[in-house]
Structure formats: structure tokens, C-alpha cells
Protein backbone atom coordinates (compact mmCIF):
# COMPACT_ATOMS: atom_id res chain seq x y z
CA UNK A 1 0.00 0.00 0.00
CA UNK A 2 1.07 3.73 0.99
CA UNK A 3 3.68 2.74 3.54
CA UNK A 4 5.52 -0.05 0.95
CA UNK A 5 5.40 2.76 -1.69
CA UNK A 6 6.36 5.66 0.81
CA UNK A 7 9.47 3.01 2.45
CA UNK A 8 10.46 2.25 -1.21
CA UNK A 9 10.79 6.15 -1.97
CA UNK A 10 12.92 6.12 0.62
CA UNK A 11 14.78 3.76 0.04
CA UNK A 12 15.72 4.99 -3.51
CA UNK A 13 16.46 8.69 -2.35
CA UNK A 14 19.14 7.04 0.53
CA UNK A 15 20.67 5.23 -2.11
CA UNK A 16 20.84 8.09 -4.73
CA UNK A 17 22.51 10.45 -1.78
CA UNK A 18 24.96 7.78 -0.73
CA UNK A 19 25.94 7.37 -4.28
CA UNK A 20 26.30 11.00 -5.11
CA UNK A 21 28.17 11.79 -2.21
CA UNK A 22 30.49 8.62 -2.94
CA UNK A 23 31.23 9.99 -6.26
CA UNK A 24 31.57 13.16 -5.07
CA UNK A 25 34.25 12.36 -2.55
CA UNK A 26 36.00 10.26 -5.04
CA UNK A 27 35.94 13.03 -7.50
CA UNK A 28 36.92 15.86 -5.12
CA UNK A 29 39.74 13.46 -3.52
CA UNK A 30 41.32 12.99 -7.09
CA UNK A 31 41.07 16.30 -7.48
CA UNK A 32 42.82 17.50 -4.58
CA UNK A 33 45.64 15.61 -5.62
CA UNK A 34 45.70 18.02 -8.85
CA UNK A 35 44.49 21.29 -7.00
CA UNK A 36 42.30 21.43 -9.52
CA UNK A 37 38.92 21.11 -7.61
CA UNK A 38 36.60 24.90 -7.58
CA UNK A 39 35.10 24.18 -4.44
CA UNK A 40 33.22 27.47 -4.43
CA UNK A 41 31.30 25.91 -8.15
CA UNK A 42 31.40 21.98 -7.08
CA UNK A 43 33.23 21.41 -10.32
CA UNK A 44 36.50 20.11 -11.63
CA UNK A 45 38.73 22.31 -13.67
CA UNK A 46 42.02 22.11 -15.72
CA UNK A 47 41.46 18.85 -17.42
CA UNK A 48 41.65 16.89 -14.23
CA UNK A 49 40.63 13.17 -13.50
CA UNK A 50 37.18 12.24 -12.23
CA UNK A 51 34.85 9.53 -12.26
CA UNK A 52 30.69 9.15 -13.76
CA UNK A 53 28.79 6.53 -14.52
CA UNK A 54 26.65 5.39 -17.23
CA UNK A 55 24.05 2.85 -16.61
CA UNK A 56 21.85 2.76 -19.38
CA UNK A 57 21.93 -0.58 -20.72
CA UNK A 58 19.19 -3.09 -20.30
CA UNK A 59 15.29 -3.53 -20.38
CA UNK A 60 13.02 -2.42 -17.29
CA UNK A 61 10.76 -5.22 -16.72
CA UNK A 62 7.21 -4.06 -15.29
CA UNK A 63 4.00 -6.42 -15.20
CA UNK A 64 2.73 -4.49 -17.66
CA UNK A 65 4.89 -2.45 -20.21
CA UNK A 66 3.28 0.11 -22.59
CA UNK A 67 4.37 1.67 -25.82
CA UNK A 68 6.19 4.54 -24.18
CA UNK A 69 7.98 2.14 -22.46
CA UNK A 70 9.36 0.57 -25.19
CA UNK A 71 10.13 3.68 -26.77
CA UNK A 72 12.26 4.86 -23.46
CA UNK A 73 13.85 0.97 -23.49
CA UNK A 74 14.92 1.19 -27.30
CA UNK A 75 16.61 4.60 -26.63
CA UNK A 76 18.63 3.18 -23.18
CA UNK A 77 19.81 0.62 -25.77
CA UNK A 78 20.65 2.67 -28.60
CA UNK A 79 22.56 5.13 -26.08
CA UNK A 80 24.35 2.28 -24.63
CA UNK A 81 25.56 0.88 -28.33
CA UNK A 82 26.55 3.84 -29.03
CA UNK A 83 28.52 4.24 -25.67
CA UNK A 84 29.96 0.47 -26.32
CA UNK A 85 31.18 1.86 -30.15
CA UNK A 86 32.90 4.78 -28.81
CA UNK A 87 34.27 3.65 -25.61
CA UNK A 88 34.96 -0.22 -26.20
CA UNK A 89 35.09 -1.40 -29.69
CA UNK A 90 36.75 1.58 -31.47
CA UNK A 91 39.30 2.59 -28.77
CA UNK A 92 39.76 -1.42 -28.09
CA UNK A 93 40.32 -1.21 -32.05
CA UNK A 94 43.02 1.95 -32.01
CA UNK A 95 45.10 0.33 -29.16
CA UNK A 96 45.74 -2.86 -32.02
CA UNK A 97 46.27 -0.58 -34.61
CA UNK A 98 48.95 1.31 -32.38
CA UNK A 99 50.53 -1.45 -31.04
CA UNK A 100 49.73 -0.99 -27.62
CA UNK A 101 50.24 -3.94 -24.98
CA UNK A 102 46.80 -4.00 -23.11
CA UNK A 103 43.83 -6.56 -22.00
CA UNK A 104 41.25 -6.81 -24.37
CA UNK A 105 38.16 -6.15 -22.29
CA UNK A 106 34.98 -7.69 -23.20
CA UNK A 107 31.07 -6.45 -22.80
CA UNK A 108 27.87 -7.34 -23.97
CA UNK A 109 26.68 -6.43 -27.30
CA UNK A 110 23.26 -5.22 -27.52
CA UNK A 111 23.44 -5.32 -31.35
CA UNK A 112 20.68 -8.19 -31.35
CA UNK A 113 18.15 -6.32 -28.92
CA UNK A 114 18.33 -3.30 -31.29
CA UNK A 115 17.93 -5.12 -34.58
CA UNK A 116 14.74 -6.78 -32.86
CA UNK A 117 13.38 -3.34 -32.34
CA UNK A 118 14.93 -1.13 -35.51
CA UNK A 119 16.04 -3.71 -38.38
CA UNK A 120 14.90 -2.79 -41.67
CA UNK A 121 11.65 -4.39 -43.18
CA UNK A 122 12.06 -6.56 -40.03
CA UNK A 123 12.28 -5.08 -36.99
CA UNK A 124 8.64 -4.33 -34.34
CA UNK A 125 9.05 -0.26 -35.76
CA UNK A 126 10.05 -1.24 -39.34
């Protein structure tokens, strides 16, 4: 009822502090190892290291999911390919090309969900 839904908000805005305040220290840490960090602005200046993250990838399951959600799922996926490309396969790709001794480091394609959703004369929008 009420209560579950009011204990759940909760819940949710804890964890969102406690995460943004984590990622905060972290950031302002790094960046006091730079002097780098505008406290006065909360923001990191000079080119300086700091951390973010990016969750986007993955369907929200509901009992019941409507066309809007579909719509909000397909872009999460599309951002997150696009992420992968940038981030993963073509940097992965310029550290071969350059000869540089690394790890490669593996992740999940969402190529498949996307094509289910956006291929050509195929795909649920086609």
C-alpha cells in the first residue's frame, strides 16, 4: 500500500545520496591531488581526473509495459551501443592498430536487442 510505496521512496532517495556523495568524494579526492577542484562551483577544472557513470543498458521489466515504455527501453539501448562503439570497440580497435600492450576487455553487445526493435523491413518499428 502507501507505507511499501512511501518506504520504497525512501529507500531509492538514501541510495541516490549515498551514491552522489560517494562519487563526489572520489571526484573531489582525485582532485585534490591536482588542485584542480573549484570548491566554491562543485566542479573540476584544468582537465583533471574524475569519475561518472553510465548505466543505461538493459530492459526495465514491469507487469505491464506500454508503448512509451518501449520507446524509453529502445533509446537506453541505442545510447548504450553507441557508448559500447565509442568507448569499447573503437578505442579497443586503435590500441591494435597502435601497437599498444593492453587486455582486451569484453562487454555485452546489444546489437541483437536493437535489430529486434529497428532492423529494416524486419524489426517491431520497421
Amino acid at each position: 500500500g502507501a507505507s511499501e510505496k512511501g518506504c520504497e521512496a525512501l529507500m531509492k532517495a538514501v541510495y541516490g545520496g549515498v551514491f552522489d556523495f560517494i562519487v563526489e568524494r572520489v571526484n573531489e579526492s582525485m582532485s585534490k591531488r591536482n588542485n584542480l577542484l573549484d570548491v566554491g562551483r562543485g566542479v573540476v577544472v584544468g582537465g583533471s581526473a574524475s569519475i561518472g557513470v553510465l548505466d543505461i543498458f538493459g530492459f526495465e521489466i514491469f507487469l505491464t509495459n506500454s508503448y512509451e515504455q518501449l520507446c524509453i527501453n529502445y533509446t537506453n539501448e541505442a545510447l548504450q551501443q553507441q557508448f559500447n562503439k565509442y568507448v569499447f570497440k573503437l578505442e579497443q580497435t586503435e590500441y591494435e592498430r597502435e601497437g599498444i600492450n593492453w587486455k582486451w576487455i569484453t562487454f555485452p553487445d546489444n546489437q541483437e536487442v536493437l535489430d529486434l526493435i529497428d532492423r529494416r523491413h524486419t524489426g517491431m518499428l520497421a
